[in-house]
Protein backbone atom coordinates (compact mmCIF):
# COMPACT_ATOMS: atom_id res chain seq x y z
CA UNK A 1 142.96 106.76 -98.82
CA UNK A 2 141.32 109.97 -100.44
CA UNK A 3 138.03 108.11 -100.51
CA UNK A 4 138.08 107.04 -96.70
CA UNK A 5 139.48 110.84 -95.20
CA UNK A 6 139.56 111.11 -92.64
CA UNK A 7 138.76 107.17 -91.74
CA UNK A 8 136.63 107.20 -88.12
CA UNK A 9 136.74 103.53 -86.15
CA UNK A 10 133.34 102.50 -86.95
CA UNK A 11 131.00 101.73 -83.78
CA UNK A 12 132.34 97.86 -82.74
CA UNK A 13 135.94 99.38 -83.02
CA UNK A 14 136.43 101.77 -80.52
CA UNK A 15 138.09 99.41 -77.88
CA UNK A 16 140.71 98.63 -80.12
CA UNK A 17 141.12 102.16 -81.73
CA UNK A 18 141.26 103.63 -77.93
CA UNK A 19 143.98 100.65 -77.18
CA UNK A 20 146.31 102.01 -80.09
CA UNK A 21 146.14 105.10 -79.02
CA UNK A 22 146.81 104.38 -75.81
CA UNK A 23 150.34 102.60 -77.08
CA UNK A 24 150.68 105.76 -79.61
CA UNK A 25 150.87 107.65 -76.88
CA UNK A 26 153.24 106.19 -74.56
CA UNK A 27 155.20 105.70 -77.22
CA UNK A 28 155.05 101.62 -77.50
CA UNK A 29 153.44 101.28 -80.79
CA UNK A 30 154.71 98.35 -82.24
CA UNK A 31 156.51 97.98 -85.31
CA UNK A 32 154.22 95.20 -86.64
CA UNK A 33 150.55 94.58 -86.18
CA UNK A 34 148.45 92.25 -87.54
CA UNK A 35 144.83 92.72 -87.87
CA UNK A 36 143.49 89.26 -87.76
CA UNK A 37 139.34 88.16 -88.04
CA UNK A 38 136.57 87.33 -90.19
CA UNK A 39 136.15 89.23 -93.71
CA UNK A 40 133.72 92.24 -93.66
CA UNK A 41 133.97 93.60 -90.53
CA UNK A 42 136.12 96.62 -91.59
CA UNK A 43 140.41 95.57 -90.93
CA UNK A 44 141.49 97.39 -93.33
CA UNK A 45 139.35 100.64 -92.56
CA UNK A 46 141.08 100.62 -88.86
CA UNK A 47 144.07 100.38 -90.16
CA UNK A 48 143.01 103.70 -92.93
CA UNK A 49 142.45 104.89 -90.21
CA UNK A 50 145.29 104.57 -87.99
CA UNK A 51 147.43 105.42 -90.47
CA UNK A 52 145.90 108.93 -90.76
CA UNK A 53 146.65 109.39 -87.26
CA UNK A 54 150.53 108.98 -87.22
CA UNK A 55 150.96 110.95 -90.83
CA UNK A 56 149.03 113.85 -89.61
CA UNK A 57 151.29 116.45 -88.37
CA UNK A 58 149.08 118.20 -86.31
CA UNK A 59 145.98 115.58 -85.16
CA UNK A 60 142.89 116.63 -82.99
CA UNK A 61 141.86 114.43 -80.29
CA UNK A 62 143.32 111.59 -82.11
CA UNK A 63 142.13 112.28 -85.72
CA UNK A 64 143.52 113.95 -88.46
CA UNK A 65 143.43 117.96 -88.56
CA UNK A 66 142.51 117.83 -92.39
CA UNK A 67 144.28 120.90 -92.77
CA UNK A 68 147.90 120.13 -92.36
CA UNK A 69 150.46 119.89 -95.43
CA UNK A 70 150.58 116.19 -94.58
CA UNK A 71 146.50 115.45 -94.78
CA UNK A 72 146.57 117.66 -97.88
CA UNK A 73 148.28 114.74 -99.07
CA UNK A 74 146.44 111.86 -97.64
CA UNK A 75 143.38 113.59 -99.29
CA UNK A 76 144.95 113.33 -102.60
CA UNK A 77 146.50 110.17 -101.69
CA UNK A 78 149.87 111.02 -102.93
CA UNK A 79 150.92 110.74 -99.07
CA UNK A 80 154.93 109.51 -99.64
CA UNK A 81 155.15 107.77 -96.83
CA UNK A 82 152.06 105.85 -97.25
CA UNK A 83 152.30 102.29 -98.50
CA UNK A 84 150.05 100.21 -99.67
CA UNK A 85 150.80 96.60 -101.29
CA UNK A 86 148.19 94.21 -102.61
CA UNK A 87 148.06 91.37 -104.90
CA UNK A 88 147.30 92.37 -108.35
CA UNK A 89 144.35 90.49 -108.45
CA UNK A 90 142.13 89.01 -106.10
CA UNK A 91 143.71 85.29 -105.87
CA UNK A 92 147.01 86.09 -107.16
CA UNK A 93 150.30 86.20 -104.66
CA UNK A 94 152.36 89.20 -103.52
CA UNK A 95 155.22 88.83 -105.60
CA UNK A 96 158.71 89.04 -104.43
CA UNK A 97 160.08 91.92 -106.46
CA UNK A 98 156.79 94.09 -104.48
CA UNK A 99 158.29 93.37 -100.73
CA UNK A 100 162.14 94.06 -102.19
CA UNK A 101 161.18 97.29 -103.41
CA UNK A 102 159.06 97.82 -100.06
CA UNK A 103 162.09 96.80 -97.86
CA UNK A 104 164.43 99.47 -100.24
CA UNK A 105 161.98 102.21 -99.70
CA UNK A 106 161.44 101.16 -95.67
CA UNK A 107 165.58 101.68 -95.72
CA UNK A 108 165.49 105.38 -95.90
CA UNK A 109 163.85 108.13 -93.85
CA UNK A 110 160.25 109.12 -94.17
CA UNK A 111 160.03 112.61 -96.56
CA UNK A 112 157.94 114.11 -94.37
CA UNK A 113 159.53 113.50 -91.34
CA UNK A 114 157.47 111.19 -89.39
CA UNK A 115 156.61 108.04 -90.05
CA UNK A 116 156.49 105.67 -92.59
CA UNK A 117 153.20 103.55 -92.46
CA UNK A 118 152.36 100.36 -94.62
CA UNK A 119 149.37 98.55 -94.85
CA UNK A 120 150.29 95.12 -96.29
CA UNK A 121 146.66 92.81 -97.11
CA UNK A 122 145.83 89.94 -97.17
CA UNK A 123 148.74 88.78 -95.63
CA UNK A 124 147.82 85.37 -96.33
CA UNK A 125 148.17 85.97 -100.17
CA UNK A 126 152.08 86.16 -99.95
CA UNK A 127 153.76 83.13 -101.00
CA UNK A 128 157.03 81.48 -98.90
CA UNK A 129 159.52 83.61 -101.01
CA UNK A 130 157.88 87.13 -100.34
CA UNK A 131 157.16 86.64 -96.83
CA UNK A 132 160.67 85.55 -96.56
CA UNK A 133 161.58 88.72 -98.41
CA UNK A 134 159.33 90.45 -95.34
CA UNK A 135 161.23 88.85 -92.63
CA UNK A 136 164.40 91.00 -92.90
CA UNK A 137 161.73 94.47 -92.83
CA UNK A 138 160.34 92.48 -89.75
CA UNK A 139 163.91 91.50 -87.81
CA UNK A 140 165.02 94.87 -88.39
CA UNK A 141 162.75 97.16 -88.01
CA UNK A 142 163.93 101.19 -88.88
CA UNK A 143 162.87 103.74 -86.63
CA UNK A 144 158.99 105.25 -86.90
CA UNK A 145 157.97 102.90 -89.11
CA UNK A 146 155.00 100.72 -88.67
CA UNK A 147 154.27 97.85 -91.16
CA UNK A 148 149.92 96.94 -90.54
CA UNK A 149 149.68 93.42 -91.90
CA UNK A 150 145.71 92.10 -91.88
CA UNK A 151 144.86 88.90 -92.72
CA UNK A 152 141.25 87.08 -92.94
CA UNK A 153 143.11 83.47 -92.20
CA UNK A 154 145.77 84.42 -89.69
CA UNK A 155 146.37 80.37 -90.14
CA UNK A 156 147.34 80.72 -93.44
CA UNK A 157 150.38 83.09 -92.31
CA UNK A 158 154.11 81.70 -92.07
CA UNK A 159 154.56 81.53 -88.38
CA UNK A 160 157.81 83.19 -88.50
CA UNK A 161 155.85 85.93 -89.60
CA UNK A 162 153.15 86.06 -87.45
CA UNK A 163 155.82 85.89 -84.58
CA UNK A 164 157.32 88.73 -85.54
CA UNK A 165 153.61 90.87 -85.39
CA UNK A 166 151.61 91.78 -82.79
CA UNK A 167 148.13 90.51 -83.31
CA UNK A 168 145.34 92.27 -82.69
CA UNK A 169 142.18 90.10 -83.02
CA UNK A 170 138.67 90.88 -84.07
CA UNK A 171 135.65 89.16 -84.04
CA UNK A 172 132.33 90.02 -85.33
CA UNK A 173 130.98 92.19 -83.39
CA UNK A 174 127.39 92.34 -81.83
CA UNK A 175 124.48 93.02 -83.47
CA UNK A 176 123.38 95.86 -80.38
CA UNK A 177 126.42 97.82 -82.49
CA UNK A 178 126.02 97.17 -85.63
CA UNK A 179 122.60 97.03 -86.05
CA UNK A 180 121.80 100.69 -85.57
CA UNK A 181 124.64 101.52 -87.86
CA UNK A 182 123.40 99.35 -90.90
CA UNK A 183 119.78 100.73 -90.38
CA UNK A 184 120.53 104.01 -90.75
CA UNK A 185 122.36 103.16 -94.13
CA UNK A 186 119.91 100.76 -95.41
CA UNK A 187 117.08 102.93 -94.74
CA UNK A 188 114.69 102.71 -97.94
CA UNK A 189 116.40 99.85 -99.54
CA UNK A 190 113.61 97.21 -99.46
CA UNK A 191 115.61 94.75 -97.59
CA UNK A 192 115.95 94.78 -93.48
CA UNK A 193 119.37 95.51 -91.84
CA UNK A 194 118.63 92.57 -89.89
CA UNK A 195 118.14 89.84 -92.52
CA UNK A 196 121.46 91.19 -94.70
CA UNK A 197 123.58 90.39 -91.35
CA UNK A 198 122.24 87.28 -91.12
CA UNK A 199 123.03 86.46 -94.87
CA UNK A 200 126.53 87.04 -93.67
CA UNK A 201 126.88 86.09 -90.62
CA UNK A 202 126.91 89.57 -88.53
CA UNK A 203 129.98 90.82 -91.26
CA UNK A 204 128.51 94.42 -91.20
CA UNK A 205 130.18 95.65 -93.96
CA UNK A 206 129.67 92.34 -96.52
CA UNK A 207 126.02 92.57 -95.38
CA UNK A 208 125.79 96.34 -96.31
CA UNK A 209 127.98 95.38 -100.02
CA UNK A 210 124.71 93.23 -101.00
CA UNK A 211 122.98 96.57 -101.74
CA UNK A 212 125.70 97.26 -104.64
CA UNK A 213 124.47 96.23 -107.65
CA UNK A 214 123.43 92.47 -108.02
CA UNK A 215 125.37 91.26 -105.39
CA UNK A 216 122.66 90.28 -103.14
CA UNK A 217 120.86 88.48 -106.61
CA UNK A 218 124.43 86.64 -107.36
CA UNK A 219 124.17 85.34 -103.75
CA UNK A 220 120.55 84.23 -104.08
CA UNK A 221 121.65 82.33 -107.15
CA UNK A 222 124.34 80.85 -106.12
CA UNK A 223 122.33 79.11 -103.13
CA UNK A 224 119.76 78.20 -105.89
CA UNK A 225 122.63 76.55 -107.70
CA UNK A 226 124.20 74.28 -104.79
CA UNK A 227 120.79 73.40 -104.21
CA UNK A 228 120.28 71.86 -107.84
CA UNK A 229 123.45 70.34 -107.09
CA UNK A 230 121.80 68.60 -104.20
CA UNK A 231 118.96 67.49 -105.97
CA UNK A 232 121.08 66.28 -109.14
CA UNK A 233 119.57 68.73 -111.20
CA UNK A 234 123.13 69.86 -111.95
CA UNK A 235 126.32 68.45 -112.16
CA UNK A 236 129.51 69.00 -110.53
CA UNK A 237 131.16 70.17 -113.38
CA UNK A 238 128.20 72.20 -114.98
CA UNK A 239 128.30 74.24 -111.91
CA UNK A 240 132.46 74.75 -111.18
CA UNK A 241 131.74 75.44 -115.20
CA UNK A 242 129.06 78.41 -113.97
CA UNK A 243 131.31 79.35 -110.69
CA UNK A 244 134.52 79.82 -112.44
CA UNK A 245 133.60 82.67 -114.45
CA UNK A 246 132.81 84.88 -111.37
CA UNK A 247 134.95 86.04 -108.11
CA UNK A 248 136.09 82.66 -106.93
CA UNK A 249 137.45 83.96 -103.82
CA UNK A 250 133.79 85.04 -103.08
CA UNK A 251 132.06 82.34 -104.25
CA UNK A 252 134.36 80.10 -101.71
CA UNK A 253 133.59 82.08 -98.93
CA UNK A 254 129.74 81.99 -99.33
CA UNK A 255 130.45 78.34 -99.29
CA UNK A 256 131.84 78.29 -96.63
CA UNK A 257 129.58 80.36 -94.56
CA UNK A 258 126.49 78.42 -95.71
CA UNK A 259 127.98 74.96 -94.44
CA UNK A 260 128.70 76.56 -91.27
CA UNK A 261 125.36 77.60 -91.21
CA UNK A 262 124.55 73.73 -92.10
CA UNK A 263 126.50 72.40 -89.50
CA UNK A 264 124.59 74.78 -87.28
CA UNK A 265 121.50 74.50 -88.32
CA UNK A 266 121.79 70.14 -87.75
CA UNK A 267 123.15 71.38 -84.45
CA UNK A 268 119.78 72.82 -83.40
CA UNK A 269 120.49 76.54 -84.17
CA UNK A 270 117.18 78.83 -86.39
CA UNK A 271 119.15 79.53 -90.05
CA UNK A 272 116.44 81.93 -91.50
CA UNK A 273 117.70 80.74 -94.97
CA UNK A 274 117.72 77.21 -94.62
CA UNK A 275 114.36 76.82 -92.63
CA UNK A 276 113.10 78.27 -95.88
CA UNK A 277 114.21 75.22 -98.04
CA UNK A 278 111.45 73.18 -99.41
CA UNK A 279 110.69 69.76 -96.89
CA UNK A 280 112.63 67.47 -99.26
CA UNK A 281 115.55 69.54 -99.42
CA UNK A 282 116.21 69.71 -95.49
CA UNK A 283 115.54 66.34 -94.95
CA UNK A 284 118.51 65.28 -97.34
CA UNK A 285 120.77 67.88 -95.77
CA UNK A 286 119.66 67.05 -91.97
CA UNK A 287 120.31 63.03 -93.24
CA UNK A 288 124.39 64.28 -93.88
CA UNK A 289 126.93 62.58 -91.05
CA UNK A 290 128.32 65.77 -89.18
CA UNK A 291 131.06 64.30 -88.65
CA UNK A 292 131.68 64.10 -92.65
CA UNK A 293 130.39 67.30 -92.70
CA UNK A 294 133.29 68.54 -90.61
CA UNK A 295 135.97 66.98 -92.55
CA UNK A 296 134.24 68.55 -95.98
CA UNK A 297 134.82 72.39 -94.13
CA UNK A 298 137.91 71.21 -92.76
CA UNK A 299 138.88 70.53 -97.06
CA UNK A 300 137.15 73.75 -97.76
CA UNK A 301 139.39 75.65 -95.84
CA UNK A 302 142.31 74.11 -97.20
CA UNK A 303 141.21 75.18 -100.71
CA UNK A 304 139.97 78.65 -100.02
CA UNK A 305 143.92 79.07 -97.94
CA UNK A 306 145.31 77.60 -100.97
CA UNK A 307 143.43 80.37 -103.40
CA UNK A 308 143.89 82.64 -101.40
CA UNK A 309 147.77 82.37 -101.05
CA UNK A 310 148.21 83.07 -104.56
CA UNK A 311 149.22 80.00 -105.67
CA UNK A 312 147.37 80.34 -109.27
CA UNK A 313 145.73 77.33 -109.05
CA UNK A 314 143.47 76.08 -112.48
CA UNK A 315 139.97 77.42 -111.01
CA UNK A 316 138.16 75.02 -113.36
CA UNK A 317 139.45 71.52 -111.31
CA UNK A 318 139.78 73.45 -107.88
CA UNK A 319 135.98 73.69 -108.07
CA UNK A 320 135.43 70.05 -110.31
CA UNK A 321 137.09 68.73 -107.38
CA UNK A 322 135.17 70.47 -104.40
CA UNK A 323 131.83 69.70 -105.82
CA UNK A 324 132.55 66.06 -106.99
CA UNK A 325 133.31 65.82 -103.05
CA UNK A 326 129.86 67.24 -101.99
CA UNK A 327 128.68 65.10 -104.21
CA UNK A 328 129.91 62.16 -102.47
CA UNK A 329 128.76 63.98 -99.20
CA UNK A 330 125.63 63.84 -100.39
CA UNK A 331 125.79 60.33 -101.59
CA UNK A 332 125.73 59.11 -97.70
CA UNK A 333 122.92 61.12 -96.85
CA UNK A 334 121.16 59.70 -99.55
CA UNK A 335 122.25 55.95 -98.16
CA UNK A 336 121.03 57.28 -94.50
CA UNK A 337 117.94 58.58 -95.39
């Protein structure tokens, strides 16, 4: 919280910021929301942000005063009535004992006499016993408190859950607003504001996180990895070998984005990055069925819900067993070209 005070809606966000203010005000702010879109386009910032506005005790124009006792605290981020509960690693579930001590703590006033504000991400990564845990929190609601629940796979969410939330949706958002934005922070950086958002598919903020450290070399490698995959210069286990040791999470949503960007690209649609791919290299990838290129991001998905709901899977055979399937992906091509 201290590092994000006080949190502004970036540029793309305003409609929604101005619609929950608009509720704030006439007093029919939810209980529940869930923030639900695409990675990297700044969720959990709103919901900073939005938080800062109810603790406040004396906001201006709809932001914090930064001078109250209350922002005092939100600065230091020692804010009592601000909750914040995460997995303890990225991949691991919310455990149980978390949302029981959340629902204890929900069961009592605020200390500062306003509300009580949790933000509760990613949603998806709670298992069936801690969102049932949630439900209660949920069906029973205690007065000024507001539980902010975002999720990148809405999907993945129990559906008596989601229910239970109001869901406000995001999408990403156009490049005429983010594109100004991202210049003006990229400025000097060698690499164009446009070209990062199309690495990640108009995610403004993933496309500005390339610029810290290697990130934006890791991606380039990775690509240059699946590709030796293709080409049978590597195998499927030599790579899920190489992937495992790094962010899986990440390294399953790159995936997915570049098939996407495949399944475009066969469609018809310009993919700067795979235009780029040596003649022998598109030719195999154009040869692939869509049709069992579908069903291959339909499995994707699967896996990258199942990591992603904590379920601990060994990361060693989740990956063995996604690339040994591209592999016989690429097989038919092979037999079609």
């Amino acid at each position: 919280m201290s590092e994000h005070f006080p949190a502004l809606p970036y540029p793309w966000q305003h409609t929604e910021w101005q619609r929950l203010n608009r509720q704030y005000a006439e007093n029919q702010l939810p209980h529940a929301l869930m923030f639900a879109g695409p990675p990297g386009i700044g969720k959990v910032h709103l919901a900073t942000a939005l938080a800062q506005r109810l603790l406040c005790q004396s906001p201006v124009q709809g932001s914090p005063c930064g001078q109250c006792h209350a922002c005092d605290l939100l600065r230091a981020g020692t804010h009592p009535d601000w909750i914040r509960i995460q997995p303890e690693e990225p991949g691991k579930a919310i455990r149980i004992d978390v949302v029981r001590e959340l629902t204890q703590s929900l069961s009592t006033t605020a200390q500062q006499g306003g509300y009580k504000v949790v933000l509760l991400e990613p949603a998806e990564s709670m298992n069936a016993n801690s969102a049932n845990a949630l439900l209660k929190t949920l069906e029973e609601p205690s007065d000024r408190t507001l539980l902010i629940l975002v999720s990148h796979t809405p999907s993945a969410v129990l559906p008596t859950i989601r229910s239970r939330c109001q869901i406000v949706g995001f999408s990403l958002p156009p490049g005429s607003q983010v594109l100004p934005w991202l210049e003006a922070l990229v400025a000097g950086g060698g690499v164009e504001a446009r070209r990062l958002l199309a690495l990640t598919r108009g995610a403004p903020l993933s496309a500005l996180a390339l610029l810290e450290g290697d990130a934006l070399e890791q991606r380039q490698q990775r690509e240059q990895r699946f590709i030796q995959l293709c080409e049978g210069q590597l195998t499927a286990v030599q790579l899920a070998d190489q992937w495992q040791k790094a962010d899986v999470g990440a390294v399953l949503e790159w995936l997915l984005v570049w098939l996407y960007d495949l399944a475009r690209w066969q469609a018809g649609a310009e993919v700067e990055g795979l235009d780029a791919l040596p003649d022998n290299v598109r030719a195999l990838l154009n040869k692939i069925p869509p049709a069992l290129l579908h069903r291959y991001l339909e499995k994707l998905m699967a896996v990258k819900s199942q990591w992603l709901s904590g379920a601990n899977p060994n990361k060693q055979l989740l990956l063995e067993e996604l690339l040994l399937d591209w592999g016989v992906v690429i097989r038919q091509a092979k037999r079609a070209a």
